[in-house]
N, C-alpha and C. Protein backbone atom coordinates (compact mmCIF):
# COMPACT_ATOMS: atom_id res chain seq x y z
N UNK A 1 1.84 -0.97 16.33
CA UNK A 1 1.71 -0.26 15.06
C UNK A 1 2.55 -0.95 13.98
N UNK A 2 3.74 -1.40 14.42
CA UNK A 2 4.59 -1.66 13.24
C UNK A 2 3.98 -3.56 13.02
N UNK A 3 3.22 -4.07 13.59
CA UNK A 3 2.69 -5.00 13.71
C UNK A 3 1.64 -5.58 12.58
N UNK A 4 1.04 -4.25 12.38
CA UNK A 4 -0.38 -4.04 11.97
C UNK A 4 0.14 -3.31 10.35
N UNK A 5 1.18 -2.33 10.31
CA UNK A 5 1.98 -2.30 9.16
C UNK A 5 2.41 -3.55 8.27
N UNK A 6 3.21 -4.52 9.38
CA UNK A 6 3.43 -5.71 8.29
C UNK A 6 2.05 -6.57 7.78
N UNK A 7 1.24 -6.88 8.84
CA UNK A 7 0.01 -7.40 8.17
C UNK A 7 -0.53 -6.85 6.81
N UNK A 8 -0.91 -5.24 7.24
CA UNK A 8 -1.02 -4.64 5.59
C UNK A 8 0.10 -4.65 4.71
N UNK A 9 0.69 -4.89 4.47
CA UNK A 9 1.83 -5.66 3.69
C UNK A 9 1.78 -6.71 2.75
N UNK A 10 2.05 -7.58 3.99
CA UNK A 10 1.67 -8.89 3.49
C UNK A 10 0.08 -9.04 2.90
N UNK A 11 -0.79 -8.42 2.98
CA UNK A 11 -2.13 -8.61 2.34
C UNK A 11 -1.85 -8.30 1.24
N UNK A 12 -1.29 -7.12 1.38
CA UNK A 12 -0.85 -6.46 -0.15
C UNK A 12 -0.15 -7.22 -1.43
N UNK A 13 0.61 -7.89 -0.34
CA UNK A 13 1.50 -9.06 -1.18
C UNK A 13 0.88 -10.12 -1.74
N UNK A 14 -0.15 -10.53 -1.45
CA UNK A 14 -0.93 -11.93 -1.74
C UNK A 14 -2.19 -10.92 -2.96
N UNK A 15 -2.32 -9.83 -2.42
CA UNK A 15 -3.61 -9.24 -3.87
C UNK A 15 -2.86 -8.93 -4.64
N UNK A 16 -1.59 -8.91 -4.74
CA UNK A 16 -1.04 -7.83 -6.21
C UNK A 16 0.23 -9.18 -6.04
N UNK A 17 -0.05 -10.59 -5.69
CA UNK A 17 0.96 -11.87 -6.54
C UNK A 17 1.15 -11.43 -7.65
N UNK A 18 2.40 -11.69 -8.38
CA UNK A 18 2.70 -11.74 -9.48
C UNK A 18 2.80 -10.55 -10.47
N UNK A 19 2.46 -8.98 -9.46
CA UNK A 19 2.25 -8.12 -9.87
C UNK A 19 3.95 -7.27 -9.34
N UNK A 20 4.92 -7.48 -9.43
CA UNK A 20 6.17 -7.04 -8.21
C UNK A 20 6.11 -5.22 -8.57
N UNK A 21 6.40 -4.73 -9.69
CA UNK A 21 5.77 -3.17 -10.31
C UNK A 21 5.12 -2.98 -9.58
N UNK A 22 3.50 -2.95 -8.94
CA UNK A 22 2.81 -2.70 -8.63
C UNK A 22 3.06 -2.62 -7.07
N UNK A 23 3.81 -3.59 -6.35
CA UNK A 23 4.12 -3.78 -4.92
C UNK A 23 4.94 -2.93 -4.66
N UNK A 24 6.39 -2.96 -5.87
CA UNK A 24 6.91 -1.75 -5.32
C UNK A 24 6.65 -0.32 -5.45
N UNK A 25 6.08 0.16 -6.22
CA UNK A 25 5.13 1.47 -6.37
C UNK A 25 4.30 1.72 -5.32
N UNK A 26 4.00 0.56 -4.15
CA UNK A 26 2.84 0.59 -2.84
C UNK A 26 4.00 0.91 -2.06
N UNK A 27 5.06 -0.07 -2.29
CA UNK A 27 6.14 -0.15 -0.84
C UNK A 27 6.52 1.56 -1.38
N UNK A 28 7.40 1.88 -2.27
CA UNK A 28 8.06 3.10 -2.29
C UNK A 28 6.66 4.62 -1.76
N UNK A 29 6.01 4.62 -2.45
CA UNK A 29 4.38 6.02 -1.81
C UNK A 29 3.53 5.20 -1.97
N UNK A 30 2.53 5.06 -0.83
CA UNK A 30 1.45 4.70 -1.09
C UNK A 30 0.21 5.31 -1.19
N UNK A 31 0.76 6.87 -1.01
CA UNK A 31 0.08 8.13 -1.73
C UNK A 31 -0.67 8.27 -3.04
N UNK A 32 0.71 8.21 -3.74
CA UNK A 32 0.88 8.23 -5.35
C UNK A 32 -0.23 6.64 -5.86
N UNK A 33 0.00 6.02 -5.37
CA UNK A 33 -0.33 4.03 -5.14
C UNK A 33 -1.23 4.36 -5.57
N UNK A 34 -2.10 4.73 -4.41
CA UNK A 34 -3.95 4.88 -4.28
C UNK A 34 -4.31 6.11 -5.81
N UNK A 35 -3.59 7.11 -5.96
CA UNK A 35 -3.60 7.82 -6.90
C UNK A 35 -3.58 7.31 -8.81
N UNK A 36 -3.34 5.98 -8.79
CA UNK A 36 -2.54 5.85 -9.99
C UNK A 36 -3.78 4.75 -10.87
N UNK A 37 -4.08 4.45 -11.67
CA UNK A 37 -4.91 4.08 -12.89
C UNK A 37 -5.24 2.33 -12.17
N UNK A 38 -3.60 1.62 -11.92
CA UNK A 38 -3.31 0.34 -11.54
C UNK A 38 -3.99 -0.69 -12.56
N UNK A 39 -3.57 -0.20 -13.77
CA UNK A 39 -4.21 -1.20 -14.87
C UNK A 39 -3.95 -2.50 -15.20
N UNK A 40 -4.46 -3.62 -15.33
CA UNK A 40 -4.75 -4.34 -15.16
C UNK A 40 -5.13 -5.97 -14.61
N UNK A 41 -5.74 -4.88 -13.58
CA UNK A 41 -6.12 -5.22 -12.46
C UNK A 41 -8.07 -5.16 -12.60
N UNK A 42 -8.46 -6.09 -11.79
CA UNK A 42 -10.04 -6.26 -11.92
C UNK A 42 -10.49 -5.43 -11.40
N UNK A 43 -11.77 -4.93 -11.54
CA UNK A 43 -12.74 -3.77 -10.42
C UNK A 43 -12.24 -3.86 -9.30
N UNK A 44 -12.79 -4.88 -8.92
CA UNK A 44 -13.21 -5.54 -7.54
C UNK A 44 -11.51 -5.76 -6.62
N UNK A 45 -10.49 -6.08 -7.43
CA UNK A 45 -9.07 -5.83 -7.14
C UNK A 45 -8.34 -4.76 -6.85
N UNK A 46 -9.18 -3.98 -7.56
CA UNK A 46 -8.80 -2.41 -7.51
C UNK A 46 -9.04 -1.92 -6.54
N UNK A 47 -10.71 -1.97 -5.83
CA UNK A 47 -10.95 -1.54 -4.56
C UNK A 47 -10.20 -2.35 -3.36
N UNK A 48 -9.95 -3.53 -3.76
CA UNK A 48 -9.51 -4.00 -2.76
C UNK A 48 -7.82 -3.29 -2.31
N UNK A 49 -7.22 -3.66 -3.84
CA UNK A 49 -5.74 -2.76 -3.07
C UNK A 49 -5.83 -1.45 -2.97
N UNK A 50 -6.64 -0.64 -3.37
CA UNK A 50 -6.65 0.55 -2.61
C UNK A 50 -6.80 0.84 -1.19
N UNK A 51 -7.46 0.03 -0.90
CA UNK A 51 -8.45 0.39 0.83
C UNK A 51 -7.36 -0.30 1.57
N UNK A 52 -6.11 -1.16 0.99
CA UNK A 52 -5.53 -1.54 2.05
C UNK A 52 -4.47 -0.57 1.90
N UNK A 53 -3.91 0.26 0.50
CA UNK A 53 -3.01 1.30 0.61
C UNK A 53 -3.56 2.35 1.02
N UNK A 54 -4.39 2.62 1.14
CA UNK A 54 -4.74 3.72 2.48
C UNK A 54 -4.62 3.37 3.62
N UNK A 55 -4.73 2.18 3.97
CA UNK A 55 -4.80 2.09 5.46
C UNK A 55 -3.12 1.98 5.81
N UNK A 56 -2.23 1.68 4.85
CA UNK A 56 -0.84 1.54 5.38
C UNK A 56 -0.60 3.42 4.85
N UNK A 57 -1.27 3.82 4.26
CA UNK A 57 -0.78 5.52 3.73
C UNK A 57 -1.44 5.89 5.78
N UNK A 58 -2.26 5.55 5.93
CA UNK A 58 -2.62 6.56 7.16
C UNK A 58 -1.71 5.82 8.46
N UNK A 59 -1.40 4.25 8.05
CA UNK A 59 0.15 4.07 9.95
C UNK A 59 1.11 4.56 9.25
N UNK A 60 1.48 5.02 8.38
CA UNK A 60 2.54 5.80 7.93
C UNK A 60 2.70 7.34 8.27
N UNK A 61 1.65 7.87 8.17
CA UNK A 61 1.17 9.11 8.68
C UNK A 61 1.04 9.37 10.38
N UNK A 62 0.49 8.52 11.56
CA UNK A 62 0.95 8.51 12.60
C UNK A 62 2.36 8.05 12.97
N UNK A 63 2.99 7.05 12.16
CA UNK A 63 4.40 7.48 12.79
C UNK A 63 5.19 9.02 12.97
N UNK A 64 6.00 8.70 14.00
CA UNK A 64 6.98 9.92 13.93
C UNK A 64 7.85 10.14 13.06
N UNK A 65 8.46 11.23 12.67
CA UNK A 65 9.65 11.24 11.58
C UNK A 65 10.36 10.70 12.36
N UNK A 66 11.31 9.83 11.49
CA UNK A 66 12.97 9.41 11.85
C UNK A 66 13.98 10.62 11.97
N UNK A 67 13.98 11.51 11.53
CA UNK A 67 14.76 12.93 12.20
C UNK A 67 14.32 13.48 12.28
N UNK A 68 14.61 14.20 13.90
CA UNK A 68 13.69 15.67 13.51
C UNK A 68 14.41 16.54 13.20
N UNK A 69 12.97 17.48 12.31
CA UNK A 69 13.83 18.43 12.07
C UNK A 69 14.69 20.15 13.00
């Protein structure tokens, strides 16, 4: 899992080059991420970093919490 986390990562990192705002707004929620306008950025860019911040929003979601409560 945490394998497949860094891969979506690093993809992330190579579609949103030169974009660092935008990476860290994915790294910090990638909730909010998929939620947000991500202006200017192309169509076709747009779908693309979305579908990969969902897919790191949902191995984020099968991990366990770090404390329980």
């Amino acid at each position: 899992m945490k394998g497949e986390l860094v891969k979506l990562l690093s993809r992330a990192d190579v579609l949103l080059a030169g974009r660092p705002e935008l990476m860290q707004a994915l790294r910090n929620d990638p909730a909010v991420f998929i939620a947000s306008p991500l202006n200017g950025l192309r169509p076709q860019q747009k779908r693309k970093v979305r579908a990969v911040a969902k897919k790191i929003h949902a191995v984020l979601r099968t991990q366990p919490p770090l404390l329980p409560l």
